[in-house]
Protein backbone atom coordinates (compact mmCIF):
# COMPACT_ATOMS: atom_id res chain seq x y z
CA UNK A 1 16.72 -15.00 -39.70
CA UNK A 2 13.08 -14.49 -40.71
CA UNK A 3 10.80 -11.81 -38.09
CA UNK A 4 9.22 -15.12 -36.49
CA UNK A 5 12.29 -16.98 -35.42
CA UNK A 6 13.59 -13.25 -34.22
CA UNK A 7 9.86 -13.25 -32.45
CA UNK A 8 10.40 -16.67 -30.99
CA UNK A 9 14.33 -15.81 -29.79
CA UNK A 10 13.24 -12.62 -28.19
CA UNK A 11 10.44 -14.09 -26.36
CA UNK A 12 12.48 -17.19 -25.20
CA UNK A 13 15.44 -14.36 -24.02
CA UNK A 14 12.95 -12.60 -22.12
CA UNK A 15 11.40 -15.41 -20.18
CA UNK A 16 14.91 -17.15 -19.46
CA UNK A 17 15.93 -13.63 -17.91
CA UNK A 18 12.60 -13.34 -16.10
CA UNK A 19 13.08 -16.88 -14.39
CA UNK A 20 16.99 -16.31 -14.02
CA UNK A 21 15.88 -13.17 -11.81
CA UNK A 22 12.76 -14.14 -9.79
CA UNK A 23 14.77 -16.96 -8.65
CA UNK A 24 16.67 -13.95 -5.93
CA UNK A 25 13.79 -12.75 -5.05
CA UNK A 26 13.70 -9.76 -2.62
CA UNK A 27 11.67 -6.83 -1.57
CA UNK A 28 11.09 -3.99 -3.95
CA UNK A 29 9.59 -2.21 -6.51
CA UNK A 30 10.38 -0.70 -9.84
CA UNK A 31 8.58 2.55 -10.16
CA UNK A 32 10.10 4.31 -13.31
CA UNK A 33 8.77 2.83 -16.56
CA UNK A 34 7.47 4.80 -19.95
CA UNK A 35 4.57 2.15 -19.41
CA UNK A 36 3.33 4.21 -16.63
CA UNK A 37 2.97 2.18 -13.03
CA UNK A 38 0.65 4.47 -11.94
CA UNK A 39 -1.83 3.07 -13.94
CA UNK A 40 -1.33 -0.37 -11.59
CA UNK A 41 -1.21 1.01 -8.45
CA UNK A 42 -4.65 1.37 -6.72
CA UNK A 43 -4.96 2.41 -3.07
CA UNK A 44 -5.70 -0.47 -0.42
CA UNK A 45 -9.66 0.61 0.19
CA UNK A 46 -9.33 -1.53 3.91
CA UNK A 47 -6.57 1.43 4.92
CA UNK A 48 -8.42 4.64 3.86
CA UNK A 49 -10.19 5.12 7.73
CA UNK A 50 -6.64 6.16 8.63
CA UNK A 51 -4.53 7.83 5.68
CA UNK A 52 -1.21 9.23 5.38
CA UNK A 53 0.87 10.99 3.24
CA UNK A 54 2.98 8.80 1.49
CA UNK A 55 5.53 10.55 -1.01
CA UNK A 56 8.06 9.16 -3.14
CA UNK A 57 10.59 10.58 -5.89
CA UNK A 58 12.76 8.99 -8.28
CA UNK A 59 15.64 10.47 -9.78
CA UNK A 60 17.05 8.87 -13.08
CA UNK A 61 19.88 8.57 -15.77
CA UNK A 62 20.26 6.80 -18.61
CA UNK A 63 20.73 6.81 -22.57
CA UNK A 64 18.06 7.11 -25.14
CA UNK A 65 18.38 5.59 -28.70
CA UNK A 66 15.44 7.24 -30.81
CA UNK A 67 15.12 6.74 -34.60
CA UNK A 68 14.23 10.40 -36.08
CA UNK A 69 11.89 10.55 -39.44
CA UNK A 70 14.90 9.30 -41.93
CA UNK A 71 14.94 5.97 -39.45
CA UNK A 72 18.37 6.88 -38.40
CA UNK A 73 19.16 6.08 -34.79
CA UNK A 74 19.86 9.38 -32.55
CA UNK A 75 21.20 9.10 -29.53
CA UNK A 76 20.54 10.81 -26.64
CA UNK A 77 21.93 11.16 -22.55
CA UNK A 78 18.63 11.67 -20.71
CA UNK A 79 17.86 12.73 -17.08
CA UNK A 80 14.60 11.91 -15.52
CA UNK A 81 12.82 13.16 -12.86
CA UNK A 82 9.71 11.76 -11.34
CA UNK A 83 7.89 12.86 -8.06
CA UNK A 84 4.41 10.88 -6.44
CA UNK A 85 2.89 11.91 -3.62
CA UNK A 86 -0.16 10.27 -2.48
CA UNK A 87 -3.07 10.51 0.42
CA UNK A 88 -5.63 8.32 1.15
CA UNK A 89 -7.30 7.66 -2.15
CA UNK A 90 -5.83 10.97 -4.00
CA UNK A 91 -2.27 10.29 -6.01
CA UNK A 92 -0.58 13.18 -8.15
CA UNK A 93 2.81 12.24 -10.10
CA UNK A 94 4.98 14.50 -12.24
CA UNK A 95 7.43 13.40 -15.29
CA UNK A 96 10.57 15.37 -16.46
CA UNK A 97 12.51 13.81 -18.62
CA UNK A 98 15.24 15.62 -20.70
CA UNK A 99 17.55 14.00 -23.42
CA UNK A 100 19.88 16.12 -24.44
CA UNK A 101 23.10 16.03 -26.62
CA UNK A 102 26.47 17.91 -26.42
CA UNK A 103 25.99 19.23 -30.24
CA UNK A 104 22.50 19.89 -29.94
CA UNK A 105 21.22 20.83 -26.87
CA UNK A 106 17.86 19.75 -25.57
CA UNK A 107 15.75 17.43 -27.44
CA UNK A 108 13.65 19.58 -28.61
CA UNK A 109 10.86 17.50 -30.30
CA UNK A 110 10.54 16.79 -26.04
CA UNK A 111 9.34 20.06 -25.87
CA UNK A 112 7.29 21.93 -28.92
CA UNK A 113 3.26 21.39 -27.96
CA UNK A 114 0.91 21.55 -25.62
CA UNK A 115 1.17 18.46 -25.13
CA UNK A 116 4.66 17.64 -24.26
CA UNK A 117 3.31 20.76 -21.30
CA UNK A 118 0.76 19.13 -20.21
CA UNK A 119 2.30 15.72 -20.10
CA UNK A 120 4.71 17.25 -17.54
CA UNK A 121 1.98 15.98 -15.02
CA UNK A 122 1.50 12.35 -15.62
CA UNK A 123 -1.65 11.70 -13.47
CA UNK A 124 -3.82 13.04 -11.12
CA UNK A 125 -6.06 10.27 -9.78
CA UNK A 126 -8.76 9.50 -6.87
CA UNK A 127 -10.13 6.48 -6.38
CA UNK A 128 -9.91 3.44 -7.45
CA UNK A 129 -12.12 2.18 -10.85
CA UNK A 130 -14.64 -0.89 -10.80
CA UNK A 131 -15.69 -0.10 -7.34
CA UNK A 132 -19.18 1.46 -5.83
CA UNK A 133 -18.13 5.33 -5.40
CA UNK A 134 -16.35 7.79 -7.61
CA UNK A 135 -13.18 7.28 -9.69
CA UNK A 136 -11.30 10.25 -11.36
CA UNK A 137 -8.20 9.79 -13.71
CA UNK A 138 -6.17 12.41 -15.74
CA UNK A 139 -3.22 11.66 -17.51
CA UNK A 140 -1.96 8.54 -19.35
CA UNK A 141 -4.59 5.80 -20.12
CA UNK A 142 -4.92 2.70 -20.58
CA UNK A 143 -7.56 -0.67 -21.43
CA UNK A 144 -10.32 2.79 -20.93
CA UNK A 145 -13.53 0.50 -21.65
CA UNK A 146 -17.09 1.84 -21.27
CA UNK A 147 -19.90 -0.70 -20.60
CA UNK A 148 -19.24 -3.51 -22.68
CA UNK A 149 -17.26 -2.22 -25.35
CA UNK A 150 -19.84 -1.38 -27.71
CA UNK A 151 -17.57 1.74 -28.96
CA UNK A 152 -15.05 2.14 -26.70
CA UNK A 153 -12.92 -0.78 -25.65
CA UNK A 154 -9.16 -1.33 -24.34
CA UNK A 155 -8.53 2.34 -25.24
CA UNK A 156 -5.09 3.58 -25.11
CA UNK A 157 -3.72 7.28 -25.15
CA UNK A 158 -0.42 5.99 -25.04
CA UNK A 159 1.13 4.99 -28.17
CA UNK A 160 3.07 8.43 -29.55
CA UNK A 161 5.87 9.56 -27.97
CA UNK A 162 6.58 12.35 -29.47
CA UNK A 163 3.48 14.36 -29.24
CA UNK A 164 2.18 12.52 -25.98
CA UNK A 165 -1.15 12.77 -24.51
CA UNK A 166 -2.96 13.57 -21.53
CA UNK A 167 -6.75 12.41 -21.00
CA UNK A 168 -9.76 11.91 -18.43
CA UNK A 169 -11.62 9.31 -17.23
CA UNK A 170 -14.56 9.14 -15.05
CA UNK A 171 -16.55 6.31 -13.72
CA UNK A 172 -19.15 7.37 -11.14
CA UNK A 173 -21.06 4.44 -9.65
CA UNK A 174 -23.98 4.44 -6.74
CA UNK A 175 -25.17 0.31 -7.55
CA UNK A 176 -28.31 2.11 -8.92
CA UNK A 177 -26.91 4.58 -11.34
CA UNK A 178 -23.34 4.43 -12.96
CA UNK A 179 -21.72 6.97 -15.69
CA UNK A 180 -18.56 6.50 -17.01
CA UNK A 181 -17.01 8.98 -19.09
CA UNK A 182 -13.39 8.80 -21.24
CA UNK A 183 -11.53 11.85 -22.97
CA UNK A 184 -8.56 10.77 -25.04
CA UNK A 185 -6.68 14.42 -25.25
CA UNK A 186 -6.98 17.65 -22.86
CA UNK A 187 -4.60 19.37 -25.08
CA UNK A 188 -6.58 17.92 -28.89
CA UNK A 189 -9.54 16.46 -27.98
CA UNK A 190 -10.29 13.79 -30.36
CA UNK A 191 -11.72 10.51 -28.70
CA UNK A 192 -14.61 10.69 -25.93
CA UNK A 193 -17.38 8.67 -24.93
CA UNK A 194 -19.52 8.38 -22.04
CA UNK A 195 -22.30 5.98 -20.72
CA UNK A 196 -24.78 5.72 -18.58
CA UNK A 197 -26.67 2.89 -16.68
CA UNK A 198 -29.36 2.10 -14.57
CA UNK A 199 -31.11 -0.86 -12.79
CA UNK A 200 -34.46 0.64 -13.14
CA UNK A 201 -36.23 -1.92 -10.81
CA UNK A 202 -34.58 -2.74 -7.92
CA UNK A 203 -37.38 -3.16 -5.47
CA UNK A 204 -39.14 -5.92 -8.08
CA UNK A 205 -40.37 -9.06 -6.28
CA UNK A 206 -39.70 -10.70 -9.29
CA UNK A 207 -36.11 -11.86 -9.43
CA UNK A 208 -34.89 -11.31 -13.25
CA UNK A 209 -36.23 -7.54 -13.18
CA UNK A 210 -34.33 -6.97 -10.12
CA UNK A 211 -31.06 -7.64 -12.13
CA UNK A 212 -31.90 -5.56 -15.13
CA UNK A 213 -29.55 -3.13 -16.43
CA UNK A 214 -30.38 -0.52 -19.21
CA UNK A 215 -27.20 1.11 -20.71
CA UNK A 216 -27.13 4.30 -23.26
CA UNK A 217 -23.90 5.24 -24.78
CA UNK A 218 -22.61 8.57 -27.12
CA UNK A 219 -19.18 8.13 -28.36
CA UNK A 220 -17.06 9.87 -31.06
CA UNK A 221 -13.81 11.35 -32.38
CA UNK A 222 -14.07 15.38 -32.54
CA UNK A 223 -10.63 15.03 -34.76
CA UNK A 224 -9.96 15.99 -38.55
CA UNK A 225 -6.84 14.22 -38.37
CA UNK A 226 -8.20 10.87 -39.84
CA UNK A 227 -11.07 12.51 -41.45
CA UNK A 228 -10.58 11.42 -44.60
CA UNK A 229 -12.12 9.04 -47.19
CA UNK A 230 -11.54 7.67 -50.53
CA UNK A 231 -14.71 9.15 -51.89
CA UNK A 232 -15.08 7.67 -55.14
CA UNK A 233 -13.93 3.97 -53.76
CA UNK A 234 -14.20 3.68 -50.24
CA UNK A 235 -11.84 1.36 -48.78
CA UNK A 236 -9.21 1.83 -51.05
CA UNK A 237 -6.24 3.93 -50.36
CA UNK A 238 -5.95 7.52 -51.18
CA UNK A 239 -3.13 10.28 -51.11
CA UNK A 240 -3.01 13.66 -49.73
CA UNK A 241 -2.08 16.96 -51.87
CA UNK A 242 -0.15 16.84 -55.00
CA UNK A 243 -0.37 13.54 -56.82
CA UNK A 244 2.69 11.47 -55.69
CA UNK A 245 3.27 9.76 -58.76
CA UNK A 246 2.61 11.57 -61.60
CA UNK A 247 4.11 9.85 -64.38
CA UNK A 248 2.35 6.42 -63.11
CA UNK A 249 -0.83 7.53 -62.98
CA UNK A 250 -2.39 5.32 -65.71
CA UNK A 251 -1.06 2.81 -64.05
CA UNK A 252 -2.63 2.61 -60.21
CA UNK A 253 -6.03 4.70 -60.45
CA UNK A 254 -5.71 6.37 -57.12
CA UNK A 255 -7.68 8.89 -55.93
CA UNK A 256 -7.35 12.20 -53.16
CA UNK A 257 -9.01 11.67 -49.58
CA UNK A 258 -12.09 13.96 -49.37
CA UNK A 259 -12.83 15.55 -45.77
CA UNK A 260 -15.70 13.84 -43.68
CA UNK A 261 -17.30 15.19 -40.62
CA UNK A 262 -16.53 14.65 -37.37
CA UNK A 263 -17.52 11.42 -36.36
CA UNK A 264 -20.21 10.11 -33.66
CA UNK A 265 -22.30 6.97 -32.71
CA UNK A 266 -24.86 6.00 -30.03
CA UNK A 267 -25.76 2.69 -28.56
CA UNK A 268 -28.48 1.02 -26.44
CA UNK A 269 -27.35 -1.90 -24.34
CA UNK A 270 -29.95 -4.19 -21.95
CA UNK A 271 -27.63 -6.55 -19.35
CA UNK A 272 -29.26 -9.29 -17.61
CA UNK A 273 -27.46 -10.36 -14.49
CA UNK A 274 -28.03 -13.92 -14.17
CA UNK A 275 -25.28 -14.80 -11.47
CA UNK A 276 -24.01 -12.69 -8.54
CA UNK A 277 -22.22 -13.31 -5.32
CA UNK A 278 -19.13 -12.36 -3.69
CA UNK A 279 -16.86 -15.08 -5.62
CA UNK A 280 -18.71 -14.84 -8.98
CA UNK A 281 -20.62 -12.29 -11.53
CA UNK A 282 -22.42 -13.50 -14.74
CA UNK A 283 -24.03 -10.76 -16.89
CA UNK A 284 -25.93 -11.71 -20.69
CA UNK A 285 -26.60 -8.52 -22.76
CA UNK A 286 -27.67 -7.37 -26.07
CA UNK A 287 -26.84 -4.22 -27.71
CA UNK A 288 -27.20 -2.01 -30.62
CA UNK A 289 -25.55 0.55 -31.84
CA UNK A 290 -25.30 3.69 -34.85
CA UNK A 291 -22.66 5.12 -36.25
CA UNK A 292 -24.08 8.49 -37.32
CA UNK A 293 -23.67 8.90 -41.57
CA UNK A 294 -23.06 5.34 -41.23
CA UNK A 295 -24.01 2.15 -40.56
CA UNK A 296 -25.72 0.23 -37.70
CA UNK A 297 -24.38 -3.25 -35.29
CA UNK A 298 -26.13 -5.83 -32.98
CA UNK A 299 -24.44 -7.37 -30.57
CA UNK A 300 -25.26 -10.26 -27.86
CA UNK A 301 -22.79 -11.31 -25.41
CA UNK A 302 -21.76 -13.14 -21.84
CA UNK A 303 -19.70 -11.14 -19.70
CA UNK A 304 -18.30 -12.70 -16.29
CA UNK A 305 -15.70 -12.41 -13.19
CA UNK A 306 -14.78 -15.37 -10.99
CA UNK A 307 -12.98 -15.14 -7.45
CA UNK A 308 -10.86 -17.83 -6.15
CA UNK A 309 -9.22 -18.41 -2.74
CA UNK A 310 -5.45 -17.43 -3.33
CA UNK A 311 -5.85 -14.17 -4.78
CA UNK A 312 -6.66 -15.77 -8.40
CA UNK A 313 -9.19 -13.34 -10.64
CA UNK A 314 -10.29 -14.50 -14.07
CA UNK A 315 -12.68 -12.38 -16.32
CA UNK A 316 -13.59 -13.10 -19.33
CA UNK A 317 -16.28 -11.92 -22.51
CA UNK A 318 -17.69 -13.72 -25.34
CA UNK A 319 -19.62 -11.64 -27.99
CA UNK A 320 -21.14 -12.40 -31.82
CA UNK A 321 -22.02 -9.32 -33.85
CA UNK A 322 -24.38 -9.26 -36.74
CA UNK A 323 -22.74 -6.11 -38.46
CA UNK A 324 -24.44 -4.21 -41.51
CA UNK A 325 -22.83 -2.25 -44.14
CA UNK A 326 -20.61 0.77 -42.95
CA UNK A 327 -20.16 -0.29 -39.64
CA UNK A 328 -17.47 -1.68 -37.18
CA UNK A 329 -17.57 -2.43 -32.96
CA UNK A 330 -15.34 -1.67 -30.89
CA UNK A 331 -14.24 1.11 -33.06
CA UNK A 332 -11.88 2.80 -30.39
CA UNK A 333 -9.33 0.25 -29.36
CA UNK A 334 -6.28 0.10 -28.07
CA UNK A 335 -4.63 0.84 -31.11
CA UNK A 336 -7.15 3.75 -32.51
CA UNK A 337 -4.61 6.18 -32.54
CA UNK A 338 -2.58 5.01 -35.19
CA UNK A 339 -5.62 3.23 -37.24
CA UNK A 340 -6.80 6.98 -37.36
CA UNK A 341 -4.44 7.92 -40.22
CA UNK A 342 -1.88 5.33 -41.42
CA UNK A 343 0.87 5.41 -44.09
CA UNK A 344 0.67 2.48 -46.42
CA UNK A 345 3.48 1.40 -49.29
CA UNK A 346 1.74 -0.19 -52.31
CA UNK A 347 3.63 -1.71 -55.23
CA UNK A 348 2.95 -0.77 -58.80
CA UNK A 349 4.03 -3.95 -61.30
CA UNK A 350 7.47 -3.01 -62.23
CA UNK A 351 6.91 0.84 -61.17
CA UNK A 352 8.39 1.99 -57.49
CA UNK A 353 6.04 1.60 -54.53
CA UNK A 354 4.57 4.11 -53.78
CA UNK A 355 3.81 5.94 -50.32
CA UNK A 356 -0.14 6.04 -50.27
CA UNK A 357 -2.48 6.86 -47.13
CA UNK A 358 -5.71 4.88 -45.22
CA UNK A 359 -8.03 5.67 -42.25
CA UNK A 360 -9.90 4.25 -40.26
CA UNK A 361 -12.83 6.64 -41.14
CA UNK A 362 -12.38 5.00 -44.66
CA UNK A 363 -12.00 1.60 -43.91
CA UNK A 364 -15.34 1.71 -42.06
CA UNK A 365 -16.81 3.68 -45.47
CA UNK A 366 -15.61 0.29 -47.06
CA UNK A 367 -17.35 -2.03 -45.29
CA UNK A 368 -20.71 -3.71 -47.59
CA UNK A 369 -23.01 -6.79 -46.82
CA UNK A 370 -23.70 -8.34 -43.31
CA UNK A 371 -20.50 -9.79 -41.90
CA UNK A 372 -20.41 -11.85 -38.60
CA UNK A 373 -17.68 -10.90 -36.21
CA UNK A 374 -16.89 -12.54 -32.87
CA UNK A 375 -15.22 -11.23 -29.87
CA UNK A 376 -12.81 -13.10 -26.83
CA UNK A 377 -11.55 -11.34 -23.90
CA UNK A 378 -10.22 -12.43 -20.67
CA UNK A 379 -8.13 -11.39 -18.01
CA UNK A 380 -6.33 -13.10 -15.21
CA UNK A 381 -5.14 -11.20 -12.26
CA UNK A 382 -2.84 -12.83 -9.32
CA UNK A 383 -3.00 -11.00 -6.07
CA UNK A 384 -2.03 -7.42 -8.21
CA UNK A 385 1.09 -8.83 -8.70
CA UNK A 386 0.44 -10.50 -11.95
CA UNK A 387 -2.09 -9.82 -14.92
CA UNK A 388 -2.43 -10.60 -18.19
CA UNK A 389 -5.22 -9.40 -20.41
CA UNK A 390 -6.04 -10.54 -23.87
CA UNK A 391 -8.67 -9.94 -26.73
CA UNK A 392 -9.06 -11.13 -30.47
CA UNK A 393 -11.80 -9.75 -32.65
CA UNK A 394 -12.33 -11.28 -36.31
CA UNK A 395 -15.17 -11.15 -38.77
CA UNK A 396 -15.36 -14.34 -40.26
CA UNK A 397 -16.58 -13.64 -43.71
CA UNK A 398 -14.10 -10.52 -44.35
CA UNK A 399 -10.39 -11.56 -45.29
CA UNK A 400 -7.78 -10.27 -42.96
CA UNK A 401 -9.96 -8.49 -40.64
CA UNK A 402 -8.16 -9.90 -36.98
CA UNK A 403 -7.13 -8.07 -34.38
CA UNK A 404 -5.22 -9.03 -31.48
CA UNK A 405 -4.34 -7.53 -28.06
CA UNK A 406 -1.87 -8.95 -25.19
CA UNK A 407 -0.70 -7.09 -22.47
CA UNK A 408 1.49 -9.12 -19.65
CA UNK A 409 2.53 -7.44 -16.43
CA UNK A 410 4.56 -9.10 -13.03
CA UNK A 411 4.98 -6.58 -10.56
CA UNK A 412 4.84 -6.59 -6.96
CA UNK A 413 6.72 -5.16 -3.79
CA UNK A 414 7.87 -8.41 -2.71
CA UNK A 415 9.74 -9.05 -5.87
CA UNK A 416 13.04 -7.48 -6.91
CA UNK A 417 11.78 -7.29 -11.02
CA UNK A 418 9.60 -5.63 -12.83
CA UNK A 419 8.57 -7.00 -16.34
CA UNK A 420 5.91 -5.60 -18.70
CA UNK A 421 4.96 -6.75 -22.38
CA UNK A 422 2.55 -4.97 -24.97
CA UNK A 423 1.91 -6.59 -28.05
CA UNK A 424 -0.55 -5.49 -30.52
CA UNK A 425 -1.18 -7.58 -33.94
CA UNK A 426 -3.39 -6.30 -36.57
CA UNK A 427 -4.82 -7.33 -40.24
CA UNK A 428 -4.70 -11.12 -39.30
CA UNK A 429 -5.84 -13.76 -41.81
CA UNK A 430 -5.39 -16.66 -39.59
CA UNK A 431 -4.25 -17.54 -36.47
CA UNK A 432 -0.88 -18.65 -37.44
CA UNK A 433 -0.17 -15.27 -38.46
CA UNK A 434 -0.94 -13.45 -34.98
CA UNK A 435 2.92 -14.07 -34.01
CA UNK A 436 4.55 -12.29 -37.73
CA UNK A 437 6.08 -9.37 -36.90
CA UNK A 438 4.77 -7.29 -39.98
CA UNK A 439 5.80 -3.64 -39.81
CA UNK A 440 2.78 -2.08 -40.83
CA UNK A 441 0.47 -4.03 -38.74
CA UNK A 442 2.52 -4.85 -35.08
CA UNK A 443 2.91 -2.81 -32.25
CA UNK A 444 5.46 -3.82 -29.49
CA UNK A 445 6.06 -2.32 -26.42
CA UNK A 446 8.18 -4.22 -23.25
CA UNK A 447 9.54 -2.28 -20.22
CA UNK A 448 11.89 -4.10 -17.51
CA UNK A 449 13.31 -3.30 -14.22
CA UNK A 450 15.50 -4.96 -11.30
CA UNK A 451 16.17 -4.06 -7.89
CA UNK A 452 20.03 -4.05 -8.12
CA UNK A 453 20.17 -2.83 -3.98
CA UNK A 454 17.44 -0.98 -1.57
CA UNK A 455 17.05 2.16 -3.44
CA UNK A 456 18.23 1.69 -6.68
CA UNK A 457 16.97 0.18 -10.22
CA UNK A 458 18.59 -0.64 -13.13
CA UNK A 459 16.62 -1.52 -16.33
CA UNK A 460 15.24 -0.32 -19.41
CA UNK A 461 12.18 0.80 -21.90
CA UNK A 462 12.36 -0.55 -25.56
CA UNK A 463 9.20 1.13 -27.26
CA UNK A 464 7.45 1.34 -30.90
CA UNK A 465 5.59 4.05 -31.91
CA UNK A 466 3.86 5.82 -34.79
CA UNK A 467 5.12 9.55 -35.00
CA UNK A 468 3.38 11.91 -37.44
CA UNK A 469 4.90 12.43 -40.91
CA UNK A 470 4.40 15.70 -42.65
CA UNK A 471 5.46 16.03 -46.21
CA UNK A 472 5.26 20.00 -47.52
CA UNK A 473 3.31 21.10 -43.97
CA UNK A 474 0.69 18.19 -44.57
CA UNK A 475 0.03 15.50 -42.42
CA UNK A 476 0.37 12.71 -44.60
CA UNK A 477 0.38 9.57 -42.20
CA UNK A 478 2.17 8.24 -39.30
CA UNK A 479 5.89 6.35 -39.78
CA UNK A 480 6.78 3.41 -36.99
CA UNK A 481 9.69 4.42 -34.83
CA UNK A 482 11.62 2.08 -32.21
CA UNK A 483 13.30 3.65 -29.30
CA UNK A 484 15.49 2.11 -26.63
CA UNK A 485 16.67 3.53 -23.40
CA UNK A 486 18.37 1.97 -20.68
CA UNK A 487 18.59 3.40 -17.26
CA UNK A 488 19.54 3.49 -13.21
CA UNK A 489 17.14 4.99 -11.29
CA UNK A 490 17.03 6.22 -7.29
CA UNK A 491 14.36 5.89 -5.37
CA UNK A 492 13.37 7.94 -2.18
CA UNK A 493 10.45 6.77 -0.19
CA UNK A 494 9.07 8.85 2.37
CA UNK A 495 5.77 7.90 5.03
């Protein structure tokens, strides 16, 4: 059975459970998920004159199936622990999860950097994002866009599991002045941005400059990890240390990655809001942007949000860039932290393939000659009990340059299930392709949960991940790993 009949068999199975289930529906909600529900929940701002304490803890078990770096399934008995408490518009949570097994102890990859510390709190968060007032998030993030996208856009801190991740995000708004501010890692720091905007004339008679918006944005990665190029050909694959194929060398002229410096960009971005009420927003902007040592982008776009009786929410944004040599938008997406260094196999005629590396930093050192690349985003949100988000980027005159995002979430108290679906697609030709499951190039992620009685869940996490592979103490790319773990979880809710 070929990867897209498996893709269309799992989806099928999935939906044919989900409709199967939602037909008993009942009151609940599934709280414990490796796809983080906190990141959903946002406080009910008509409640906040008269808060109160609200604390909940959930107390799992279940069974972890992990693939370690030889792809060779480990499994695991793991015990979670997960604590919220919450007041007003201030939430902290705390994870402890421990998989352990009788011959070995404690996990202890779970365990061996700051980061698997720090990740012991999974947010802290005040506010809630998008509104007039502050909004303050550590911990695990997710779709982290600033302004429009121009650098950063559908960022995601979550995708490794074994060296997890804890960031920031800020976005202070006052209508007149706004800053929003992201930080991928506390414990590395590597990704950050921030932006700020203005509506310089607010008090104009004349309509249009009422509804100006001037944007300024300074964005980066402060990481070595993927700083690496293929100096002599940029764009092509390179290799780390000692040559990996010595006696084939004559045959595949590759070449070592040289060290680049940190990276960093700015960007100017003017927004013209041409519609806004209570049910509707319309906002046409133009943008440009420099990637320091690198190249430069302009962008012009249409960015909008529509209200509809029923609790129906549709966003959407349509872009085309005009993009010159050395340069890429959007650089930071939701998928950034595995297109920072990737391990690549590459055939050699009738040699072996052989285990080469790419970065990100050195596909955007490959890029030559204007290139047009257009953007699509929308969302659709259903009374915050269903949402779906999608975006697909491709630059028409560059081969397999498509990316594609889809992230699908039901979830609500007045349903008994909980279903969430991730899928990430990149290097796409065409758009029949957007559905192969290609190993290098897809990302899936699905978490589930049902209400089996009042205080008790049953269901289960299947993730994929890119874990870091070191080869004589280097760092010489990132290998896909799958894991699976099913589990029953109690929940104690207290008011």
């Amino acid at each position: 059975m070929g990867p897209p009949v498996r893709w269309i068999c799992s989806c099928s199975h999935s939906l044919l459970l989900t409709v199967i289930l939602l037909a008993g529906s009942q009151d609940g909600w599934a709280q414990r998920l490796t796809l983080d529900p906190s990141l959903e929940r946002r406080v009910d701002s008509t409640a906040l004159a008269a808060p109160g304490v609200e604390y909940e803890v959930g107390v799992g078990m279940g069974t972890s199936r992990i693939e370690n770096s030889q792809g060779d399934a480990v499994r695991y008995t793991m015990f979670s622990f997960m604590p919220e408490v919450y007041y007003g518009d201030f939430g902290v949570g705390f994870l402890l999860n421990i998989r352990a097994r009788a011959t070995e102890g404690v996990r202890q990859e779970d365990f061996d950097s700051a980061g698997d510390i720090l990740s012991l709190l999974r947010f802290v968060e005040y506010g809630e994002p998008g509104r007039t007032g502050t909004y303050v998030r550590f911990g695990m993030l997710e779709e982290a866009t600033l302004g429009y996208g121009q650098h950063i856009d559908l960022y995601a801190n979550t995708l490794r599991l074994d060296d997890p991740e804890r960031g920031l995000r800020v976005d202070v708004n006052t209508g007149a002045y706004r800053v929003e501010g992201v930080l991928g890692s506390l414990a590395d720091p590597g990704v950050f941005g921030i932006r700020g905007s203005y509506r310089p004339l607010p008090e104009d008679t004349v309509a249009w400059r009422q509804r100006l918006i001037l944007g300024a944005s300074l964005s980066g990665d402060l990481s070595t990890e993927g700083a690496r190029i293929n100096a002599s050909t940029p764009g092509d694959p390179f290799f780390v240390g000692e040559r990996p194929f010595r006696d084939q060398a004559p045959a595949f002229d590759l070449q070592p990655g040289q060290r680049d410096p940190r990276l960093f960009m700015v960007g100017l971005d003017l927004g013209l809001q041409m519609v806004r009420s209570r049910e509707a927003s319309v906002i046409g902007y133009v943008e440009a942007s420099k990637i320091i040592n690198y190249g430069v982008g302009l962008g012009v776009g249409v960015e909008g949000t529509r209200r509809f009786d029923g609790g129906h929410r549709l966003q959407g944004r349509v872009a085309q860039h005009v993009l010159g040599a050395r340069f890429l938008p959007s650089y930071f997406g939701p998928v950034y932290e595995i297109e920072r260094l990737r391990a690549l196999r590459i055939p050699l005629g009738s040699g072996e393939p052989i285990d080469v590396l790419d970065s990100k930093r050195n596909v955007l050192a490959g890029q030559t000659g204007i290139r047009w690349q257009s953007h699509l985003s929308g969302q659709w949100h259903y009374n915050r009990m269903l949402r779906v988000i999608g975006s697909y980027e491709h630059i028409w005159n560059q081969p397999y340059s498509g990316w594609f995002h889809l992230d699908a979430r039901l979830r609500s108290p007045r349903l008994p299930v909980y279903l969430r679906f991730i899928y990430d697609r990149l290097n796409v030709g065409a758009f029949n392709e957007l559905t192969d499951v290609e190993e290098e190039n897809t990302l899936v992620r699905l978490g589930f949960a049902y209400k089996v009685i009042r205080f008790a869940l049953l269901g289960f996490d299947y993730r994929q991940s890119f874990e870091p592979r070191f080869e004589e103490g280097l760092l010489v790319g990132r290998a896909r790993r799958q894991r699976i773990e099913p589990y029953v979880q109690l929940i104690l809710r207290i008011q």
